[in-house]
Protein backbone atom coordinates (compact mmCIF):
# COMPACT_ATOMS: atom_id res chain seq x y z
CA UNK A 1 -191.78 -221.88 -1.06
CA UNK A 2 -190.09 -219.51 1.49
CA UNK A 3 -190.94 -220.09 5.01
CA UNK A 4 -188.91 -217.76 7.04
CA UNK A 5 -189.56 -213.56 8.33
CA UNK A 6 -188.27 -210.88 6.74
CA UNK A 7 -187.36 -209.49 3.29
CA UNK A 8 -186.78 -211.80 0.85
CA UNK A 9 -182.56 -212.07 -0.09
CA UNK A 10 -183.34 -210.37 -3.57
CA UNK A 11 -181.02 -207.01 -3.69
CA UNK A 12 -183.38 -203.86 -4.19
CA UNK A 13 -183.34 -201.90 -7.85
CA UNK A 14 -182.19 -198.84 -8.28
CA UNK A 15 -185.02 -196.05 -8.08
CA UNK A 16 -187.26 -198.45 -5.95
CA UNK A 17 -188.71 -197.31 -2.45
CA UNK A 18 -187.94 -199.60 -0.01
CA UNK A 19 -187.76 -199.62 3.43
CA UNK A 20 -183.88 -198.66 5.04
CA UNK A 21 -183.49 -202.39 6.47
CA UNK A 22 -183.50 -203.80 3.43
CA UNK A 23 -180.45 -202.42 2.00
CA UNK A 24 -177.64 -204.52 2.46
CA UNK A 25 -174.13 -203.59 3.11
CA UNK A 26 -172.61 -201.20 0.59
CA UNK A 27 -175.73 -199.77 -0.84
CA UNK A 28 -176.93 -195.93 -0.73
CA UNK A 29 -180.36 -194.30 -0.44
CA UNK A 30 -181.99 -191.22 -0.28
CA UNK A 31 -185.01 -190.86 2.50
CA UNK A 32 -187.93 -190.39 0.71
CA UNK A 33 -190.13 -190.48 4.40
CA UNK A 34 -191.08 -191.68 7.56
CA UNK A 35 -193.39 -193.57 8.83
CA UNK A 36 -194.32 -193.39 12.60
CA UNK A 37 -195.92 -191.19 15.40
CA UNK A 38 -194.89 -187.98 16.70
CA UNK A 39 -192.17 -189.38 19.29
CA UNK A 40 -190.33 -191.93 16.66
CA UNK A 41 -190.05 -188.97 14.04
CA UNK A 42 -189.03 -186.31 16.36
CA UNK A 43 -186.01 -189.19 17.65
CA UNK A 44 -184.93 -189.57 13.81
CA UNK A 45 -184.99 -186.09 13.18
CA UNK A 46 -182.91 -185.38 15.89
CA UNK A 47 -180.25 -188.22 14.91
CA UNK A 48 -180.09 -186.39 11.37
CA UNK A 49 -182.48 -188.40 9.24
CA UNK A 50 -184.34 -186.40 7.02
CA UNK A 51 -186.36 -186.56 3.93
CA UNK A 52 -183.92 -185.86 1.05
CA UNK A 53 -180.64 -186.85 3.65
CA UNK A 54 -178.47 -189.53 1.54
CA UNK A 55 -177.59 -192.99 3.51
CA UNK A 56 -174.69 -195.60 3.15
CA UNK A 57 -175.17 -198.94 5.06
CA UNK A 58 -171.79 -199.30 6.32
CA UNK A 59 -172.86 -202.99 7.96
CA UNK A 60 -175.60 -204.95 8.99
CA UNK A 61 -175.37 -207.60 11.43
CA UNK A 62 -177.03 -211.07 11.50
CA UNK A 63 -179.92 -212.30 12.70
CA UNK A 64 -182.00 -209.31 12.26
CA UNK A 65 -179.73 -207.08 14.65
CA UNK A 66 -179.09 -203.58 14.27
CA UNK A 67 -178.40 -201.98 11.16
CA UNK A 68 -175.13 -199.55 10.84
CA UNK A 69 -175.40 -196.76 8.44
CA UNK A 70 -173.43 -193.46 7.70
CA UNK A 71 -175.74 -190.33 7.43
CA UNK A 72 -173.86 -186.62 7.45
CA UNK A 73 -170.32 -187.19 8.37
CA UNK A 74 -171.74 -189.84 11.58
CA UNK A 75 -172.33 -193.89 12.20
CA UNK A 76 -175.33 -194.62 13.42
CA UNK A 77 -177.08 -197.96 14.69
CA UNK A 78 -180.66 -198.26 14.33
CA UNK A 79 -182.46 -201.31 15.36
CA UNK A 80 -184.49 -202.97 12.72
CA UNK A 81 -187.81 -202.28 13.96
CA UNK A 82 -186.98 -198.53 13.36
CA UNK A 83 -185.06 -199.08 10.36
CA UNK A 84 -188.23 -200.15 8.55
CA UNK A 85 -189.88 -196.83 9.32
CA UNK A 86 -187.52 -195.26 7.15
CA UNK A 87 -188.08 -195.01 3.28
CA UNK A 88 -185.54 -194.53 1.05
CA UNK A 89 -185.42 -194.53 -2.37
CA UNK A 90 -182.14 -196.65 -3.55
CA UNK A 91 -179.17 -195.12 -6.18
């Protein structure tokens, strides 16, 4: 029996839709969508992430910190609160 938060430590299949935080270092992904109101979409947009935009988590720190990721030639942090509004789809 698991007791703790978060995404269990299993890594994600390839072709599966899964939210962007739980990709772990290393892996790639495609955003499929995102989930959120006007203001959070219009941020993400403007930072480059778009439906169909490929993803490479370059690191992810511990404790549930931010989340680094390459998108378009640029590092990014996103915090993982935001990083679960984005769905990618994982290659």
């Amino acid at each position: 029996m698991r007791r703790g938060k978060g995404p269990a430590k299993i890594p994600p299949e390839k072709g599966s839709i899964v939210p962007l935080a739980y990709l772990r270092p290393g892996d790639e992904g495609v955003i499929v969508s995102i989930i959120g109101g006007r203001g959070i979409l219009r941020r993400l947009v403007d930072l480059g992430l778009t439906p169909g935009t490929k993803v490479f988590v370059v690191k992810s720190s511990p404790f549930h910190g931010p989340l680094e990721i390459a998108v378009r030639g640029s590092d990014l942090a996103l915090g993982r609160g935001v990083a679960m509004k984005v769905l990618v789809e994982v290659i």
